[in-house]
PDB file of N, CA and C in Angstrom:
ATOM      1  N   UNK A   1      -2.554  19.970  11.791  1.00  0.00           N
ATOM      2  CA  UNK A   1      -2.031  19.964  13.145  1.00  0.00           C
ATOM      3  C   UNK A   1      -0.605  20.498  13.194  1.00  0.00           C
ATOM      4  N   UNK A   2       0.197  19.884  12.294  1.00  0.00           N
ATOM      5  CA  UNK A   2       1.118  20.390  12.168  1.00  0.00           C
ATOM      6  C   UNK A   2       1.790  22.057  12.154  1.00  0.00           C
ATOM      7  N   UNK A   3       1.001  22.896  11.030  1.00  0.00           N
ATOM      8  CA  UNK A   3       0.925  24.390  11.123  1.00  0.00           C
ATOM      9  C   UNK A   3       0.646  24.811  12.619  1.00  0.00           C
ATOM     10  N   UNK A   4      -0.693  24.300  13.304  1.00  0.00           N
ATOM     11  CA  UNK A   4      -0.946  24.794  14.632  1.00  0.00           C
ATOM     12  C   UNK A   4       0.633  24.683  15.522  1.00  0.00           C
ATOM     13  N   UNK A   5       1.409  23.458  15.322  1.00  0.00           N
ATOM     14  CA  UNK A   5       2.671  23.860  16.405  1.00  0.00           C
ATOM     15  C   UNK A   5       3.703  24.417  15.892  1.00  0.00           C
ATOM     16  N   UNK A   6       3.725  24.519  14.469  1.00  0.00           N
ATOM     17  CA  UNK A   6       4.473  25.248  14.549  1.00  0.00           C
ATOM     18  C   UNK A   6       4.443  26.984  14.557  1.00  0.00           C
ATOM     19  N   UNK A   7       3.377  27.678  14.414  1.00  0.00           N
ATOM     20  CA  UNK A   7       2.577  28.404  15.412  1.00  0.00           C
ATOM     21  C   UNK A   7       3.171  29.056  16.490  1.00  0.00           C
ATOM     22  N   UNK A   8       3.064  27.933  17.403  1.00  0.00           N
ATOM     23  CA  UNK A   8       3.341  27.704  18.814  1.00  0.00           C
ATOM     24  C   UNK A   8       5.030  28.199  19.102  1.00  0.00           C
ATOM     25  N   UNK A   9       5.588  27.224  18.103  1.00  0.00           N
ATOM     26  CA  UNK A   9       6.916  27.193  18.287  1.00  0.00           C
ATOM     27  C   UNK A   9       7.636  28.559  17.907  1.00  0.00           C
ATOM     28  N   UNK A  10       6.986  29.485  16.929  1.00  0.00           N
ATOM     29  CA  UNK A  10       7.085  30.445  16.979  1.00  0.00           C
ATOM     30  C   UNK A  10       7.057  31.410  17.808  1.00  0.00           C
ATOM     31  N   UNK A  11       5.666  31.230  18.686  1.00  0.00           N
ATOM     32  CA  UNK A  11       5.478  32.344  19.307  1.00  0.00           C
ATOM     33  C   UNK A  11       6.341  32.628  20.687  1.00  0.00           C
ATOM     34  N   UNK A  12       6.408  31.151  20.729  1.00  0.00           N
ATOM     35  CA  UNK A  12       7.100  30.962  22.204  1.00  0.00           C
ATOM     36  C   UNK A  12       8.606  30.996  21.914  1.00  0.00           C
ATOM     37  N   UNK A  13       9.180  30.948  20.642  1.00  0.00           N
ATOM     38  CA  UNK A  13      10.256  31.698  20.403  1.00  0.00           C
ATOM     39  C   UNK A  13      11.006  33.435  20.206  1.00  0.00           C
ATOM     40  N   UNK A  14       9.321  33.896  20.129  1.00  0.00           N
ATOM     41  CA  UNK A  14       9.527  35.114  20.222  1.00  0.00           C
ATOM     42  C   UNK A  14       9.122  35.565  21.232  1.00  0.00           C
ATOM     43  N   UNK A  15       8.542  35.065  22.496  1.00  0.00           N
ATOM     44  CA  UNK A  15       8.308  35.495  23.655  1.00  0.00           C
ATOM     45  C   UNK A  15       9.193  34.811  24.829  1.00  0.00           C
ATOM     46  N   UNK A  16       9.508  33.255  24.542  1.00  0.00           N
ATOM     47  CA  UNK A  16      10.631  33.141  25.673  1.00  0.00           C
ATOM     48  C   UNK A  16      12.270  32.829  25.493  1.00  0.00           C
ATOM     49  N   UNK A  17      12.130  33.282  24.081  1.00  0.00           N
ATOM     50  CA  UNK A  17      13.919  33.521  24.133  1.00  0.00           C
ATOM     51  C   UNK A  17      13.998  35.065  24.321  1.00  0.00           C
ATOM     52  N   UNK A  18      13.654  35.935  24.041  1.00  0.00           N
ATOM     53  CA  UNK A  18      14.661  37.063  24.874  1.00  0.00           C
ATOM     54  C   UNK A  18      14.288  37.330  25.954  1.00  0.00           C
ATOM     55  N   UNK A  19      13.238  36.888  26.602  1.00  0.00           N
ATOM     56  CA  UNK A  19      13.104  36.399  28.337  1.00  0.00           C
ATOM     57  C   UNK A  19      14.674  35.824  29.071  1.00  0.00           C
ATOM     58  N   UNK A  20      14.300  34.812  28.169  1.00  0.00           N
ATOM     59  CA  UNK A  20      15.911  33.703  29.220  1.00  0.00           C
ATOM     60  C   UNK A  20      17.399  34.142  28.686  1.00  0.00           C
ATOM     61  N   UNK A  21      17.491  35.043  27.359  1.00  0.00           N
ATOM     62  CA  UNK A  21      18.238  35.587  27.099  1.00  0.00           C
ATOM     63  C   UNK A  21      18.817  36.376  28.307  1.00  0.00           C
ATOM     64  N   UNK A  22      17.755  38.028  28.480  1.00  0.00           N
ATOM     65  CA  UNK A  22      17.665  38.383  29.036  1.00  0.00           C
ATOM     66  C   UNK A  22      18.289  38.024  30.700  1.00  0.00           C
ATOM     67  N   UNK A  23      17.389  36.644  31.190  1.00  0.00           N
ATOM     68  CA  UNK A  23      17.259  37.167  32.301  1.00  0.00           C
ATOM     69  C   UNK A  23      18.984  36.313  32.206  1.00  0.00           C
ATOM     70  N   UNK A  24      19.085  35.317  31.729  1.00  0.00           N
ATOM     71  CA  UNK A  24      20.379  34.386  31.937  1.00  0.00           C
ATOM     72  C   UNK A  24      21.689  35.637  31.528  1.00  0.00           C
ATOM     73  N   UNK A  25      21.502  36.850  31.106  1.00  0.00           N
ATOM     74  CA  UNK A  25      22.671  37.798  30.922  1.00  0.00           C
ATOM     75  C   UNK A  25      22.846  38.418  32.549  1.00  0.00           C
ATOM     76  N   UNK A  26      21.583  38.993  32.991  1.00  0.00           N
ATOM     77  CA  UNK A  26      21.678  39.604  33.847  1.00  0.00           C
ATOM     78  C   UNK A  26      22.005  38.314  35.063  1.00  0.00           C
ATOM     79  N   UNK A  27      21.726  37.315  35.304  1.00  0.00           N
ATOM     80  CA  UNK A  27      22.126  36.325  36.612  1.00  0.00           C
ATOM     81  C   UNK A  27      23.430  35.983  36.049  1.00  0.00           C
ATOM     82  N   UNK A  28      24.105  35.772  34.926  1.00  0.00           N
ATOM     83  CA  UNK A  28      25.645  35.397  34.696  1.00  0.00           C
ATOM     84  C   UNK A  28      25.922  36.791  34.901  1.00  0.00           C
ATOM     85  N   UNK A  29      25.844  37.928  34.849  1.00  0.00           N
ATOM     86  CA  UNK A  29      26.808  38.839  34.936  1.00  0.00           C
ATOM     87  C   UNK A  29      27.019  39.503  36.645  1.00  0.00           C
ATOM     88  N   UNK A  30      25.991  39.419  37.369  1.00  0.00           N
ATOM     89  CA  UNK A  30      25.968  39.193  38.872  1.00  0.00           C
ATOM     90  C   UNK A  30      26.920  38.231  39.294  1.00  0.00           C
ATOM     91  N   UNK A  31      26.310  37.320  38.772  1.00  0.00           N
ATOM     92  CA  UNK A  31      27.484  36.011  39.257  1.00  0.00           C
ATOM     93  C   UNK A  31      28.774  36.466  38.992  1.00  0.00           C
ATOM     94  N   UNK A  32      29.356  36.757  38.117  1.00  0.00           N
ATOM     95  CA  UNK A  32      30.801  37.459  37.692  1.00  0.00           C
ATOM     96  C   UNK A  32      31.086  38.140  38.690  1.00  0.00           C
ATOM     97  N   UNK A  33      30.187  39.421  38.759  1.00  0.00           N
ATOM     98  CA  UNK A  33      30.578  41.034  39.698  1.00  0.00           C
ATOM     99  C   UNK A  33      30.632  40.282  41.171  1.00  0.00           C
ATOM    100  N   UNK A  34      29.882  39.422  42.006  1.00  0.00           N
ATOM    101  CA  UNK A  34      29.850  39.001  43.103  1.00  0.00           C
ATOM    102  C   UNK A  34      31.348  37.848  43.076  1.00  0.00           C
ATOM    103  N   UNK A  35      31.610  37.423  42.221  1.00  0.00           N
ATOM    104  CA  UNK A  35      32.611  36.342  42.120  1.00  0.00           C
ATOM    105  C   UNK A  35      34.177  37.184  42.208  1.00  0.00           C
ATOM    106  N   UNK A  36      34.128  37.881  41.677  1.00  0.00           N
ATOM    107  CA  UNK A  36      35.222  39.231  41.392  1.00  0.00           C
ATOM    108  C   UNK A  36      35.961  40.204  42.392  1.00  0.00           C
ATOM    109  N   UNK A  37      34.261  40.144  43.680  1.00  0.00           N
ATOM    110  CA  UNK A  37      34.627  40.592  44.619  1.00  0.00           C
ATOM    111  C   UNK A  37      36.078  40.444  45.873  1.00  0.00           C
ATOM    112  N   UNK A  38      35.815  41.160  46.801  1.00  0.00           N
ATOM    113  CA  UNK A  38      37.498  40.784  47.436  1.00  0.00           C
ATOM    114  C   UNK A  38      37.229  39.462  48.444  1.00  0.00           C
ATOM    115  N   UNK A  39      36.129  39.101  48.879  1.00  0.00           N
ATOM    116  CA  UNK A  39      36.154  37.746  49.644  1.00  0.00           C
ATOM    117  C   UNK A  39      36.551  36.417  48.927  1.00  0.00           C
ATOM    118  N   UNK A  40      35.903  36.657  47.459  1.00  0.00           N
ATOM    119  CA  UNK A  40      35.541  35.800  46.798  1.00  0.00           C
ATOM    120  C   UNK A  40      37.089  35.732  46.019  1.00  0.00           C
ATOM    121  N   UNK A  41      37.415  36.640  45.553  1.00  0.00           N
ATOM    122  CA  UNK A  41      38.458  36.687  44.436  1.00  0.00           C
ATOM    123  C   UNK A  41      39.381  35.669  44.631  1.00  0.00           C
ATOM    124  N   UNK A  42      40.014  35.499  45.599  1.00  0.00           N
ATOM    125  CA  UNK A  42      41.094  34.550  45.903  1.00  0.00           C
ATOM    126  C   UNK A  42      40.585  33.349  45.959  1.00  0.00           C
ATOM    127  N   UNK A  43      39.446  32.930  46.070  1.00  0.00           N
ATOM    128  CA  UNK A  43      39.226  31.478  46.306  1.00  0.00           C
ATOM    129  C   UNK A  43      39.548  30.984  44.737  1.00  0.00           C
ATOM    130  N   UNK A  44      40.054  29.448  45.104  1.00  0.00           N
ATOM    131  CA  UNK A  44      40.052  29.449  43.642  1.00  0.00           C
ATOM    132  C   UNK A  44      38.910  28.314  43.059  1.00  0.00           C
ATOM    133  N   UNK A  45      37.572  28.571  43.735  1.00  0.00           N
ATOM    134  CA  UNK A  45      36.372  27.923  42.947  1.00  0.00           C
ATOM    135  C   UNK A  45      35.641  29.508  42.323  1.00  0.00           C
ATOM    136  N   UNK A  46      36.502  30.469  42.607  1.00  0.00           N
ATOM    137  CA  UNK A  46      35.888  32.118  41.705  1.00  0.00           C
ATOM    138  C   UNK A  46      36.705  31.508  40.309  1.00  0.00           C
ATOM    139  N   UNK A  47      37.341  31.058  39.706  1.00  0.00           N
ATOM    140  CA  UNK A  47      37.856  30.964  38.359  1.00  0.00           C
ATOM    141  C   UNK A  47      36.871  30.136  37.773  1.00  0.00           C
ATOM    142  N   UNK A  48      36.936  29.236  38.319  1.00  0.00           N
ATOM    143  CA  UNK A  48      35.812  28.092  37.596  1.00  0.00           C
ATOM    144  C   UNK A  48      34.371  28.582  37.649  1.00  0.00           C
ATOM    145  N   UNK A  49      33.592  29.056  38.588  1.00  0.00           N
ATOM    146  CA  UNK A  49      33.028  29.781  38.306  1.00  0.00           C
ATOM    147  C   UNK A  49      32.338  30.910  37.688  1.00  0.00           C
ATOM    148  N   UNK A  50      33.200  31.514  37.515  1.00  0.00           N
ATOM    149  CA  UNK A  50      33.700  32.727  36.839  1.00  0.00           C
ATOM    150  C   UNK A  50      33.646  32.200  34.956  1.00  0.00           C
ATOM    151  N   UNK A  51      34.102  31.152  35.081  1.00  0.00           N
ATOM    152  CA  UNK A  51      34.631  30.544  33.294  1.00  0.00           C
ATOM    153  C   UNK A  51      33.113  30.090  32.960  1.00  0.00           C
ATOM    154  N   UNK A  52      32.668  28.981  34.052  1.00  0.00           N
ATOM    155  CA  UNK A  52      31.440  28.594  33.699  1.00  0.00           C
ATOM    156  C   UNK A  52      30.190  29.652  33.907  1.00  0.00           C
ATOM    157  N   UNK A  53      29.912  30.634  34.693  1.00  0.00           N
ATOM    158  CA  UNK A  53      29.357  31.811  33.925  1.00  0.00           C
ATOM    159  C   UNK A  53      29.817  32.724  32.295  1.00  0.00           C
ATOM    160  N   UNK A  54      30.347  32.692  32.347  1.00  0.00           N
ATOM    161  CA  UNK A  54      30.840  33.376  30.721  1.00  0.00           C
ATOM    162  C   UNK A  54      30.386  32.526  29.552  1.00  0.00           C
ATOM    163  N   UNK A  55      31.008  30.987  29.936  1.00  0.00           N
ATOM    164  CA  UNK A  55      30.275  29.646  28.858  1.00  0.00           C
ATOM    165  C   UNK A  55      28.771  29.949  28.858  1.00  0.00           C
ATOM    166  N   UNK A  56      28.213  29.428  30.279  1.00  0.00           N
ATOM    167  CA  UNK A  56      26.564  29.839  30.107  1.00  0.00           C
ATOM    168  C   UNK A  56      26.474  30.710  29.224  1.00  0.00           C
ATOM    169  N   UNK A  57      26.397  31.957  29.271  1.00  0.00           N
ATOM    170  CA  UNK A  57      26.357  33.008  29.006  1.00  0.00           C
ATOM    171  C   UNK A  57      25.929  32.792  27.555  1.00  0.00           C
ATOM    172  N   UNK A  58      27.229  32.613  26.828  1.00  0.00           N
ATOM    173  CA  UNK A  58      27.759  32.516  25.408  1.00  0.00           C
ATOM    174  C   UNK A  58      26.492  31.301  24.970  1.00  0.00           C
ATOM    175  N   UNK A  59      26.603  30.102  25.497  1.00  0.00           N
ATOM    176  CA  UNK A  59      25.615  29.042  25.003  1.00  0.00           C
ATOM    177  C   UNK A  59      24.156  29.292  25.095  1.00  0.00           C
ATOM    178  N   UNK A  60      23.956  30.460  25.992  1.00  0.00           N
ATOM    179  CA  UNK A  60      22.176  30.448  25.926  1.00  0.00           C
ATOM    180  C   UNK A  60      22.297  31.670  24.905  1.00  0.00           C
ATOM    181  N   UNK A  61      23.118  32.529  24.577  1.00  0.00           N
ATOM    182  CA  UNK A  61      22.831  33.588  23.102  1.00  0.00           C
ATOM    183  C   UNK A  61      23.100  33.089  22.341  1.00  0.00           C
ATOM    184  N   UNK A  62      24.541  31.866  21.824  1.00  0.00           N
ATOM    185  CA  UNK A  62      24.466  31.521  20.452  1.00  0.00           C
ATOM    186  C   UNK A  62      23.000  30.187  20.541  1.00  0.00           C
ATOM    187  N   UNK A  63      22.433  29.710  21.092  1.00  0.00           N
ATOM    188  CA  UNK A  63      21.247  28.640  21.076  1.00  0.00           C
ATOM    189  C   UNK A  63      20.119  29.322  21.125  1.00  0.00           C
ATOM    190  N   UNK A  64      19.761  30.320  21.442  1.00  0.00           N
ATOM    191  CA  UNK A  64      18.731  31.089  21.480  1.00  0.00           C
ATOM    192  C   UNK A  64      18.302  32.465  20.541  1.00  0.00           C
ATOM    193  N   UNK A  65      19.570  33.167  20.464  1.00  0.00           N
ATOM    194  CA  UNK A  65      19.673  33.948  19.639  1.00  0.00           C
ATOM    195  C   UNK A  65      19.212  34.012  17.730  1.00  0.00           C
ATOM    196  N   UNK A  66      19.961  32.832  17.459  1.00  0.00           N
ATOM    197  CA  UNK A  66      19.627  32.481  15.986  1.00  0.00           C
ATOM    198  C   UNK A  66      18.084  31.856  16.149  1.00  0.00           C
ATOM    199  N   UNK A  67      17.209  31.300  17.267  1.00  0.00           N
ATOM    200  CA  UNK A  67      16.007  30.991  17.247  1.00  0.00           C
ATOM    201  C   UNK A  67      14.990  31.919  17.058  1.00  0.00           C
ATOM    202  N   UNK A  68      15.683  33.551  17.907  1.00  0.00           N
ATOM    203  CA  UNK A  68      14.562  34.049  17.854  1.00  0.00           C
ATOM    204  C   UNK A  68      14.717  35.159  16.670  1.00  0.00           C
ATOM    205  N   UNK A  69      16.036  35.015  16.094  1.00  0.00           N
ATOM    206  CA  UNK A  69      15.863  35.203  14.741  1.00  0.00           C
ATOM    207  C   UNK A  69      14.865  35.660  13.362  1.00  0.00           C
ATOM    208  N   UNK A  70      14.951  33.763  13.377  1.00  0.00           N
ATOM    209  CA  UNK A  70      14.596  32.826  12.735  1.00  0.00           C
ATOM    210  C   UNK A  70      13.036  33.071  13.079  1.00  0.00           C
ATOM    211  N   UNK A  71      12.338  33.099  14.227  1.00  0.00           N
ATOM    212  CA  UNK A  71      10.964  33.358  14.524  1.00  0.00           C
ATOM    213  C   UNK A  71      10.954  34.768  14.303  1.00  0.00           C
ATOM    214  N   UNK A  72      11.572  35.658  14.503  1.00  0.00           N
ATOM    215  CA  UNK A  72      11.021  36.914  14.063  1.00  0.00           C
ATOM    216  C   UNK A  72      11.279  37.662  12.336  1.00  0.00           C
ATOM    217  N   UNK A  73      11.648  36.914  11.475  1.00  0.00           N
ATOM    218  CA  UNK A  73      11.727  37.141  10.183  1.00  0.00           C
ATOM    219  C   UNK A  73      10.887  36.090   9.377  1.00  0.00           C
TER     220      UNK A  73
END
């Protein structure tokens, strides 16, 4: 039973981490370009924003990244 999940855990490491990789690069980096803008720029919930897109960012490639790795070697 065991072999069967890990299997699993594989596959779905090589099919939904560079999915959420993916899609979590492209929705944090929107979020940035729209945050950056001139309505937005001055507010100052665009910094915090702005910081906590970049963190996301960074935490779903270094947590995901070495997974799908690791499943594809």
């Amino acid at each position: 039973m065991a072999h069967g999940l890990s299997e699993v855990d594989r596959y779905l490491n090589l099919v939904l981490a560079p999915i959420f990789i993916f899609t979590s690069f492209i929705g944090n980096a929107l979020a940035i370009l729209v945050l950056k803008r001139k309505p937005f720029h001055s507010l100052p919930m665009s910094v915090y924003l702005t910081f906590l897109a970049v963190v996301d960012a960074g935490t779903v490639i270094s947590g995901l990244l070495p997974r799908f790795i690791l499943a594809a070697t």
